[in-house]
Protein backbone atom coordinates (compact mmCIF):
# COMPACT_ATOMS: atom_id res chain seq x y z
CA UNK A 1 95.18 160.76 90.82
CA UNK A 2 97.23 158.86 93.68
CA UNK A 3 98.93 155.37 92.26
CA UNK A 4 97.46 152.24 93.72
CA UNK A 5 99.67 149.78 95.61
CA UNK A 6 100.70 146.93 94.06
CA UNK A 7 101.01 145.10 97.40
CA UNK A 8 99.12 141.60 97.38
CA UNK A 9 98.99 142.60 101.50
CA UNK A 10 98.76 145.59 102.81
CA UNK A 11 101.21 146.62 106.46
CA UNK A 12 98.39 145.96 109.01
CA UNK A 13 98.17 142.65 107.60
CA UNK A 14 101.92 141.62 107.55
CA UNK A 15 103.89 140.04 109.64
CA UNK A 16 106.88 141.43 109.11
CA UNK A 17 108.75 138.32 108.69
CA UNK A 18 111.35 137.70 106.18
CA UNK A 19 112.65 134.85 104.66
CA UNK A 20 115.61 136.33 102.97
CA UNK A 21 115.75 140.32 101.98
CA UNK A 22 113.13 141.14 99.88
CA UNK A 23 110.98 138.28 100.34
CA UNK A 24 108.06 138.47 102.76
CA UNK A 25 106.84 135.39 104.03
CA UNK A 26 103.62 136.31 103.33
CA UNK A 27 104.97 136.20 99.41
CA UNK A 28 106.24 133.51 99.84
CA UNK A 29 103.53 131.59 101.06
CA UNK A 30 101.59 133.24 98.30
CA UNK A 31 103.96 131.79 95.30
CA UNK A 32 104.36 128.26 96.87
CA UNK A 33 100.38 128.01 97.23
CA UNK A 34 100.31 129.45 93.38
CA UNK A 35 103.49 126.99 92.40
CA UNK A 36 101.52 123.81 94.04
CA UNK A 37 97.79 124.70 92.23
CA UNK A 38 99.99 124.95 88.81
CA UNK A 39 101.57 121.88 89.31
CA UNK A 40 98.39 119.85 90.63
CA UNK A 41 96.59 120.94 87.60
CA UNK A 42 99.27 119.99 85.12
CA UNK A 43 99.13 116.92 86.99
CA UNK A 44 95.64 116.27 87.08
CA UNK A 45 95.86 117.51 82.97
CA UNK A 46 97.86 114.67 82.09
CA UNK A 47 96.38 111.87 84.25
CA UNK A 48 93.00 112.56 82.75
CA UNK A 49 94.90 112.32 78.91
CA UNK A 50 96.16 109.55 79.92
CA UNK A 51 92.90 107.31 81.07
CA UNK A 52 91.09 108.83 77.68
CA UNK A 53 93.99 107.28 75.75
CA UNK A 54 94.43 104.27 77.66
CA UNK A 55 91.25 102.35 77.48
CA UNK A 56 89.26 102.65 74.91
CA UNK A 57 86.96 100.51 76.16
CA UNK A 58 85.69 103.62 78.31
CA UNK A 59 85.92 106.53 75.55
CA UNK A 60 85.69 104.71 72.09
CA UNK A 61 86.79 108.03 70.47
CA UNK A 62 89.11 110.57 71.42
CA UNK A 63 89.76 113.52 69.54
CA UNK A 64 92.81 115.58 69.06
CA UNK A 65 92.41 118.26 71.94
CA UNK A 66 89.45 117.06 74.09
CA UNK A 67 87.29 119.48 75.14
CA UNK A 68 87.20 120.17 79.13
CA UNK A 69 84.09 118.29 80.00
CA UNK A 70 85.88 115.56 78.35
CA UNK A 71 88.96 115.74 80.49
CA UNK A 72 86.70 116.16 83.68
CA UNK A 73 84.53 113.22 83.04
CA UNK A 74 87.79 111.14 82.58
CA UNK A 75 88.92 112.00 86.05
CA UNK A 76 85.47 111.05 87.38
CA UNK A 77 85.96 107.68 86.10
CA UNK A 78 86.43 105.54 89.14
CA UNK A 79 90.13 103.17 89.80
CA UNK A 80 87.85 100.26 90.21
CA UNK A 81 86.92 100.77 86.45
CA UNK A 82 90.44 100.48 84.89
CA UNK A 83 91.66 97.27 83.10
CA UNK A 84 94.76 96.78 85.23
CA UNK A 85 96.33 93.88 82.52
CA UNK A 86 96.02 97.02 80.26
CA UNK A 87 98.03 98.63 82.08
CA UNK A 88 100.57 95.91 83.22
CA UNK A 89 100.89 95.43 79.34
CA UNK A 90 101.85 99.00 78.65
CA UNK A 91 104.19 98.84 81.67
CA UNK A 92 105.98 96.04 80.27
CA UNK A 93 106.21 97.20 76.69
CA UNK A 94 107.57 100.29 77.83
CA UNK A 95 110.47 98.04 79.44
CA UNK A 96 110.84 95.99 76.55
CA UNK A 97 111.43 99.22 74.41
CA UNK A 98 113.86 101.05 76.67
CA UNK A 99 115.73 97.97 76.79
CA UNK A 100 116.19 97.12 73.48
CA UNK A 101 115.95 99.96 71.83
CA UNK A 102 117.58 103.55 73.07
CA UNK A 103 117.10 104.91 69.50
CA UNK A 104 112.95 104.19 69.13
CA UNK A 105 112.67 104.60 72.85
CA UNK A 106 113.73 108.35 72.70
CA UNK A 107 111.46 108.50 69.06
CA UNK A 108 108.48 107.49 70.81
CA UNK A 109 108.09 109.98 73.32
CA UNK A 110 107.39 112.33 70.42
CA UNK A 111 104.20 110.67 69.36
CA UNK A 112 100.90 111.68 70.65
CA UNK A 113 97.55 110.05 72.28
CA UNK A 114 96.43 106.74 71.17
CA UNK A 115 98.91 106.24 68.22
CA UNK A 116 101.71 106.45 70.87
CA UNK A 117 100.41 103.75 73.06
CA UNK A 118 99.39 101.66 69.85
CA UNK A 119 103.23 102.07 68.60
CA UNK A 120 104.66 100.57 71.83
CA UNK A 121 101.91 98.26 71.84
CA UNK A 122 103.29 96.77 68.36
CA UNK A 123 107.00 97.21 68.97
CA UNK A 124 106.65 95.02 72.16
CA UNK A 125 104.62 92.46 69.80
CA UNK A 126 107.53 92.14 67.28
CA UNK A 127 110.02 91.95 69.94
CA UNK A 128 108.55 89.28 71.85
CA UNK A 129 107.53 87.12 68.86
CA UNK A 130 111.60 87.79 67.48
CA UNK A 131 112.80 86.61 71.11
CA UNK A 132 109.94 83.48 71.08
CA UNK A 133 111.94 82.44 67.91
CA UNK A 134 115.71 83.93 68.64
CA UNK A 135 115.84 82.28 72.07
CA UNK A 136 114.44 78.92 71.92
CA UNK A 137 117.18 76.13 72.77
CA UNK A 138 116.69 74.46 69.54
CA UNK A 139 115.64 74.14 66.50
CA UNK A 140 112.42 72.22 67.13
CA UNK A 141 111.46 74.49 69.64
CA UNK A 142 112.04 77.52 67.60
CA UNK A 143 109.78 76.55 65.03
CA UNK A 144 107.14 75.33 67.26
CA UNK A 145 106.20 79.38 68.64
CA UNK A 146 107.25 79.85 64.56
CA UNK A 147 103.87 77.72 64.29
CA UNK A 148 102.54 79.09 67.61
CA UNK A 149 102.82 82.73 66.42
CA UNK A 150 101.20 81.77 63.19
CA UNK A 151 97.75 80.27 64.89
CA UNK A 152 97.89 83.43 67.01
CA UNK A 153 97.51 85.63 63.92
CA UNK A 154 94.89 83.10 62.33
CA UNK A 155 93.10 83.74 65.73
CA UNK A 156 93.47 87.02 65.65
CA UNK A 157 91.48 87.28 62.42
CA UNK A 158 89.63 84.50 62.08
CA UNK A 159 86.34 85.88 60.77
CA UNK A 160 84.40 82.97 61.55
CA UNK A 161 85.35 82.65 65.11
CA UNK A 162 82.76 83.86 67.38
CA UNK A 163 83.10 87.43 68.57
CA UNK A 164 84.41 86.58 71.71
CA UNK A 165 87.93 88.16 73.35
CA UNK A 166 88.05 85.02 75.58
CA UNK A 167 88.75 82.65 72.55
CA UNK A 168 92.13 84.67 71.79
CA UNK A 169 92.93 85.13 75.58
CA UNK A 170 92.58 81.49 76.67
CA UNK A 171 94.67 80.26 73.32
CA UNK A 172 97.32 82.85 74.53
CA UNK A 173 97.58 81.85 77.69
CA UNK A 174 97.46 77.65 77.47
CA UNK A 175 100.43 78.47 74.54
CA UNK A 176 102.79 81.54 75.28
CA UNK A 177 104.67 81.66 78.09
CA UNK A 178 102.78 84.34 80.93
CA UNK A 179 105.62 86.99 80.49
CA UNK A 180 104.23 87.03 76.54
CA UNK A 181 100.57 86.87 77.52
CA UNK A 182 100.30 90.93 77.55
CA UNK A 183 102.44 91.89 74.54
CA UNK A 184 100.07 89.05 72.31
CA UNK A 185 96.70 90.16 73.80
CA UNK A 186 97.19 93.82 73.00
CA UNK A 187 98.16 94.07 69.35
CA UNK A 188 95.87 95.95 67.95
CA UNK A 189 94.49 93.58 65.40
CA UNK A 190 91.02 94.94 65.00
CA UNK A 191 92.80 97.63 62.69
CA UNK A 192 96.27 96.50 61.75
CA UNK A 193 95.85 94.42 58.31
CA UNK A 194 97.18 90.92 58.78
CA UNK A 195 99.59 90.47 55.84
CA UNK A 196 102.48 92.69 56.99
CA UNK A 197 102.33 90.50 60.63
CA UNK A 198 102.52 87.71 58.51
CA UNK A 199 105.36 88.20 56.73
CA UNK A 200 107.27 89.30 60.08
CA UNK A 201 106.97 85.98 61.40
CA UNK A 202 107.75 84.59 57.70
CA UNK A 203 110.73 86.68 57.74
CA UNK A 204 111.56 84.60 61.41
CA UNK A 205 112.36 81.23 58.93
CA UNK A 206 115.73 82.89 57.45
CA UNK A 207 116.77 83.29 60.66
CA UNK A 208 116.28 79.78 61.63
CA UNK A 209 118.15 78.67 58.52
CA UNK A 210 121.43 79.45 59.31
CA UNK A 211 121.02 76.06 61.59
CA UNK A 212 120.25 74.46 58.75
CA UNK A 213 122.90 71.40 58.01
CA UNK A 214 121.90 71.77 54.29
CA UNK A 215 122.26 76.12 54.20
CA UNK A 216 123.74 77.59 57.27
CA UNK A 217 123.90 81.05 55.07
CA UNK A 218 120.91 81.74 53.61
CA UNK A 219 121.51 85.29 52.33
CA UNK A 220 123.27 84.15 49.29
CA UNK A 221 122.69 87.45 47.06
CA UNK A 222 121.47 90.98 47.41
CA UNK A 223 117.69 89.99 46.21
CA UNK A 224 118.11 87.45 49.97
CA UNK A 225 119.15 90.40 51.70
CA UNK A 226 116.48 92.56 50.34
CA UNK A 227 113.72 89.89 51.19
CA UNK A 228 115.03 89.31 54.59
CA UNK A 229 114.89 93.44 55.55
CA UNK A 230 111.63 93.36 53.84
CA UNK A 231 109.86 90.71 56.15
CA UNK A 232 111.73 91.62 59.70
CA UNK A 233 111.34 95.39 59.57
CA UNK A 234 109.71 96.86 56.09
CA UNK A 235 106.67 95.00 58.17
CA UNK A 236 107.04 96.83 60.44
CA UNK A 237 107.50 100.22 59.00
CA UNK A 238 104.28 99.49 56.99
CA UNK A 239 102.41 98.54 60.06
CA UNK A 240 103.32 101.56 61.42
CA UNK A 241 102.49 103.82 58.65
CA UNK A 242 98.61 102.00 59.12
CA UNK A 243 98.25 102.78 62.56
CA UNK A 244 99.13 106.76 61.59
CA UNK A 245 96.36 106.95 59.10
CA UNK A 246 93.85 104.70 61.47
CA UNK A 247 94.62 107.26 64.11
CA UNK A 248 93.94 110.00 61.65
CA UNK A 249 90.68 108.85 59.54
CA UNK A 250 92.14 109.88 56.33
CA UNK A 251 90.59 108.40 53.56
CA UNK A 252 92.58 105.54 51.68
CA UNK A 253 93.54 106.91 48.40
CA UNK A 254 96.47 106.63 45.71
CA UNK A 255 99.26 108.57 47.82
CA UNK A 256 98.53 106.60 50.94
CA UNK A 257 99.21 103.71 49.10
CA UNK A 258 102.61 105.02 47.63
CA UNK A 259 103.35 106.12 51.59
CA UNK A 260 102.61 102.47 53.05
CA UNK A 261 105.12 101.56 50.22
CA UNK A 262 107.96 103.91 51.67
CA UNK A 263 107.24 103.00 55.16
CA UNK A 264 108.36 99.58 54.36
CA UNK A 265 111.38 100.51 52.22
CA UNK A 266 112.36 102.40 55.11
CA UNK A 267 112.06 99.88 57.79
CA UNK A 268 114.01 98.21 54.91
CA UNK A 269 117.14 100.68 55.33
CA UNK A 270 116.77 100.87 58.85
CA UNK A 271 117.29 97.07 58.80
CA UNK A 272 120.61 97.42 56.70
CA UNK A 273 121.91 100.15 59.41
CA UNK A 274 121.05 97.03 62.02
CA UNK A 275 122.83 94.82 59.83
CA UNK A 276 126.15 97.22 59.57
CA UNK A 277 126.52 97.92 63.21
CA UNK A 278 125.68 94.18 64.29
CA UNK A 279 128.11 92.08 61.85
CA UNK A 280 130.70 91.19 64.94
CA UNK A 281 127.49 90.56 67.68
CA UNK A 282 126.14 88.01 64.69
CA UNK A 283 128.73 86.53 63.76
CA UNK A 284 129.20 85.25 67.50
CA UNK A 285 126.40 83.14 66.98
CA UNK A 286 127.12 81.88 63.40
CA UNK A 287 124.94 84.22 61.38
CA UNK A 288 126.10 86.35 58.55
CA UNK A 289 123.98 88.77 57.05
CA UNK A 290 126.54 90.08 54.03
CA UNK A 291 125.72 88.51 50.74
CA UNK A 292 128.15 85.57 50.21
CA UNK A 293 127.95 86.87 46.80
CA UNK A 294 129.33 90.05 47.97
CA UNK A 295 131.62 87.39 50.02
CA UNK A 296 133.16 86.23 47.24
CA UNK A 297 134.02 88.87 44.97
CA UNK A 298 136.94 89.40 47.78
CA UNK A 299 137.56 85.36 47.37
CA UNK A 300 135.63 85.16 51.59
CA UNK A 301 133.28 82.64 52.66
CA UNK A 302 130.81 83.61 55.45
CA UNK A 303 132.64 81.29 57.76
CA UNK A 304 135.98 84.06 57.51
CA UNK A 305 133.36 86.36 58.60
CA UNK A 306 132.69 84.41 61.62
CA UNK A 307 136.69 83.69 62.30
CA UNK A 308 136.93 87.46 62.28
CA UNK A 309 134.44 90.25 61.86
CA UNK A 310 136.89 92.79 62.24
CA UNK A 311 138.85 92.83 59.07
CA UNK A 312 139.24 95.65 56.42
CA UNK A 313 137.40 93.58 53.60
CA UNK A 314 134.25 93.04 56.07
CA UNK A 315 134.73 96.86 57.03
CA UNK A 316 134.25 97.75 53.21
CA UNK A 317 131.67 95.51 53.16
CA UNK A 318 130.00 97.32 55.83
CA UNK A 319 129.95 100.79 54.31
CA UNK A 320 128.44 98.82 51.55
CA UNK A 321 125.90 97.94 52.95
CA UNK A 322 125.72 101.57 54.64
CA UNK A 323 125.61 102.62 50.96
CA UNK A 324 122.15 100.61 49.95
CA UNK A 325 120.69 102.15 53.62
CA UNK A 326 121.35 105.35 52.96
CA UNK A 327 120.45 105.08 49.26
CA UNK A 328 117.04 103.60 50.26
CA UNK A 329 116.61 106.21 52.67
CA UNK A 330 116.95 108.97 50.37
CA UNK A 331 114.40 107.53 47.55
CA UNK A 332 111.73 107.13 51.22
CA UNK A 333 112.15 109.96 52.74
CA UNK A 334 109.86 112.47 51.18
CA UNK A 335 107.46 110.39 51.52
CA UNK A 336 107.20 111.61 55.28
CA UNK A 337 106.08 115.00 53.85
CA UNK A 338 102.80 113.42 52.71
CA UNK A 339 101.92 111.75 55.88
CA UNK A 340 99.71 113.61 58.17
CA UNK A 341 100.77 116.70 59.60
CA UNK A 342 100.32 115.32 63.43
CA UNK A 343 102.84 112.15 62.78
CA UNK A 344 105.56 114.20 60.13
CA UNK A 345 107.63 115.00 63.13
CA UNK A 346 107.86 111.65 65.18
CA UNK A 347 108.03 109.89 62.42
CA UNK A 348 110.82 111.74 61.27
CA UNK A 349 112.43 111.10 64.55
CA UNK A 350 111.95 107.61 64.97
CA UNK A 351 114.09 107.73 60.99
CA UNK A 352 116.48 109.79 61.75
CA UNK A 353 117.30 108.53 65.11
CA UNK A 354 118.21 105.16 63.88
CA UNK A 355 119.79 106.03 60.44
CA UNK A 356 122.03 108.48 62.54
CA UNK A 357 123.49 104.67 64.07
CA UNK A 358 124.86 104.22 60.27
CA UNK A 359 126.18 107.55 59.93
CA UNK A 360 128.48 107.28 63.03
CA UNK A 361 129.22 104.09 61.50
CA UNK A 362 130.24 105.93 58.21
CA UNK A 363 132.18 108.41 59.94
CA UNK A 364 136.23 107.95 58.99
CA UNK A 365 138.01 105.78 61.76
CA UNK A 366 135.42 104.92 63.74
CA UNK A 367 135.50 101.58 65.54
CA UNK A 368 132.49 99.36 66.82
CA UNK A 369 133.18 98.79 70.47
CA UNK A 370 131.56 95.54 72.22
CA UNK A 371 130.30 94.72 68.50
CA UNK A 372 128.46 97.65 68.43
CA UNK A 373 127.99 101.28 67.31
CA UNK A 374 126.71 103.69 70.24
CA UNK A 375 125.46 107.28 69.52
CA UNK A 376 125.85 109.69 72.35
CA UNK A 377 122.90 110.69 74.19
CA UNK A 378 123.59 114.38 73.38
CA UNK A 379 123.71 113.49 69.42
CA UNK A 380 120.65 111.81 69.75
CA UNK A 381 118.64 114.43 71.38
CA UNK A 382 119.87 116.92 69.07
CA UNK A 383 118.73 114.97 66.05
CA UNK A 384 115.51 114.73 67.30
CA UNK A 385 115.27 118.31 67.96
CA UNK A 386 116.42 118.87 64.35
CA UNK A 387 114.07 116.46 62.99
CA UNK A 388 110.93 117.98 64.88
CA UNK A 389 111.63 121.50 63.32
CA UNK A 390 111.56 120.00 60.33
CA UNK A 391 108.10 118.98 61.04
């Protein structure tokens, strides 16, 4: 039986033209037309995820791998339809995040579909509110969006308020400042529980105490210390334990319970890593986060700490610190195991990305440049590879 050809054109139907040797151009043409419909589809394949997971508002539920009618129908969905402050918003809390934060930036782009977006969505919240407060020019004023902040969550929840978006949008925007306005309006407070956003902002106060005349250094003990981690990021690890098991309809039992728990003693220890690398970029600005009990075991006040950052007895103090982080850490950390399969890895990531900071801050010799640890970009991809194949 004679072989057949395996020719995609047969010689009366070739020009005989070569690009190189060994490539036809009618090959050629054949591969870039195949290369191009690939690419278009991949294309077209993420644009449509993209709309389902960007506007709820338009497809109230989304499931895990949407079907192909589903995709389609997203890509039929006319431009005119889109909520384009939705989309400034996620444009500018995707800034605020690569900006601030290379560690949770690179952590992020491991989470999937509408917990992703959500994530970013609460980062840029707590970074905005911390700058509101961080950044006003006094003391008066820094309180005030303290307050401000505070009637936006009672806003946010108010039960008896009518049911009506245009209440919260119109307090936003005759109070915040416009380049706020998005990072307020799209927290997603229809399924985030108040109390942990709460305590963030309560957490805001011990930072404005250090310009108090009467207690410029209010972490006087460990049990301060422990508070203070607890309000600015354990909130924030619990609030982002919530949105996994909102984006995965579990049902609330016993072990979620215990896991909300370890999300915020992590953010907890991810805190004291912040602490450790930032003692020198602090002190600049007349905050010390070490215990002046620790202080004064080695006969130091928190103002020698501010004279000079750099000296062996704050170093010790550091990998102190470093100790408690990685301590907490440890008793968390299994805890990822019981979270849902779908958010093990990322959240992983988003852990070990950050706690690597205190590691390289462990490591023998090694000096904080510019007041800061940095973690090379090669390190920190391959610790997110690690932690994904951990799963």
């Amino acid at each position: 039986m004679p072989r057949r050809s395996m020719q995609m054109s047969g010689p009366d139907t070739k020009l005989g033209w070569h690009l190189w040797n060994g490539l036809e151009v009618e090959d050629a043409v054949f591969f870039l037309v195949a290369s191009f419909v690939i690419i278009f589809t991949l294309l077209a394949f993420d644009n449509a995820l993209a709309v389902l997971y960007a506007f709820p508002s338009l497809f109230p539920a989304v499931p895990l791998r949407p079907s192909p009618a589903l995709l389609v129908s997203s890509l039929l969905v006319p431009i005119s339809t889109y909520d384009d402050e939705r989309i400034r918003g996620f444009r500018e809390a995707l800034a605020r995040l690569r900006k601030k934060s290379r560690s949770f930036y690179l952590a992020s782009g491991v989470f999937q579909g509408r917990l992703r977006v959500d994530l970013i969505l609460l980062y840029s919240f707590c970074r905005v509110a911390d700058d509101l407060v961080d950044e006003a020019l006094t003391i008066a004023e820094a309180r005030h969006w303290s307050l401000q902040l505070v009637r936006f969550l009672d806003t946010a929840y108010a039960h008896d308020l009518p049911d009506d978006p245009t209440t919260l949008s119109t307090f936003v925007t005759t109070t915040f400042p416009p380049s706020t306005h998005t990072a307020l309006l799209l927290l997603p407070t229809n399924y985030l529980p108040p109390t942990p956003l709460y305590d963030l902002i309560k957490g805001f106060e011990t930072d404005l105490a250090f310009a108090s005349p009467s207690n410029p250094f209010p972490i006087v003990d460990e049990a301060a210390l422990q508070m203070y981690a607890s309000c600015v990021a354990g909130t924030v690890g619990e609030s982002l334990i919530e949105l996994v098991y909102h984006h995965t309809t579990l049902p609330h039992t016993q072990d979620r319970r215990h896991v909300v728990a370890a999300g915020r003693r992590m953010g907890e220890a991810l805190q004291y890593v912040n602490i450790a690398r930032d003692i020198a970029v602090d002190a600049r600005i007349r905050r010390v986060y070490l215990p002046t009990s620790w202080l004064a075991e080695h006969d130091l006040t928190p103002q020698d700490v501010i004279t000079d950052p750099n000296n062996a007895t704050v170093e010790l103090l550091r990998q102190r610190l470093l100790d408690i982080a990685m301590r907490v850490y440890r008793e968390s950390c299994d805890a990822i195991d019981e979270l849902p399969v779908e958010a093990r890895g990322p959240v992983r990531v988003a852990v070990e990305s950050y706690m690597d900071i205190g590691r390289v801050l462990r490591r023998p010799g090694y000096k904080v440049k510019a007041g800061r640890a940095t973690v090379p970009r090669l390190r920190r991809l391959r610790t997110a590879w690690i932690a994904l194949s951990r799963g």
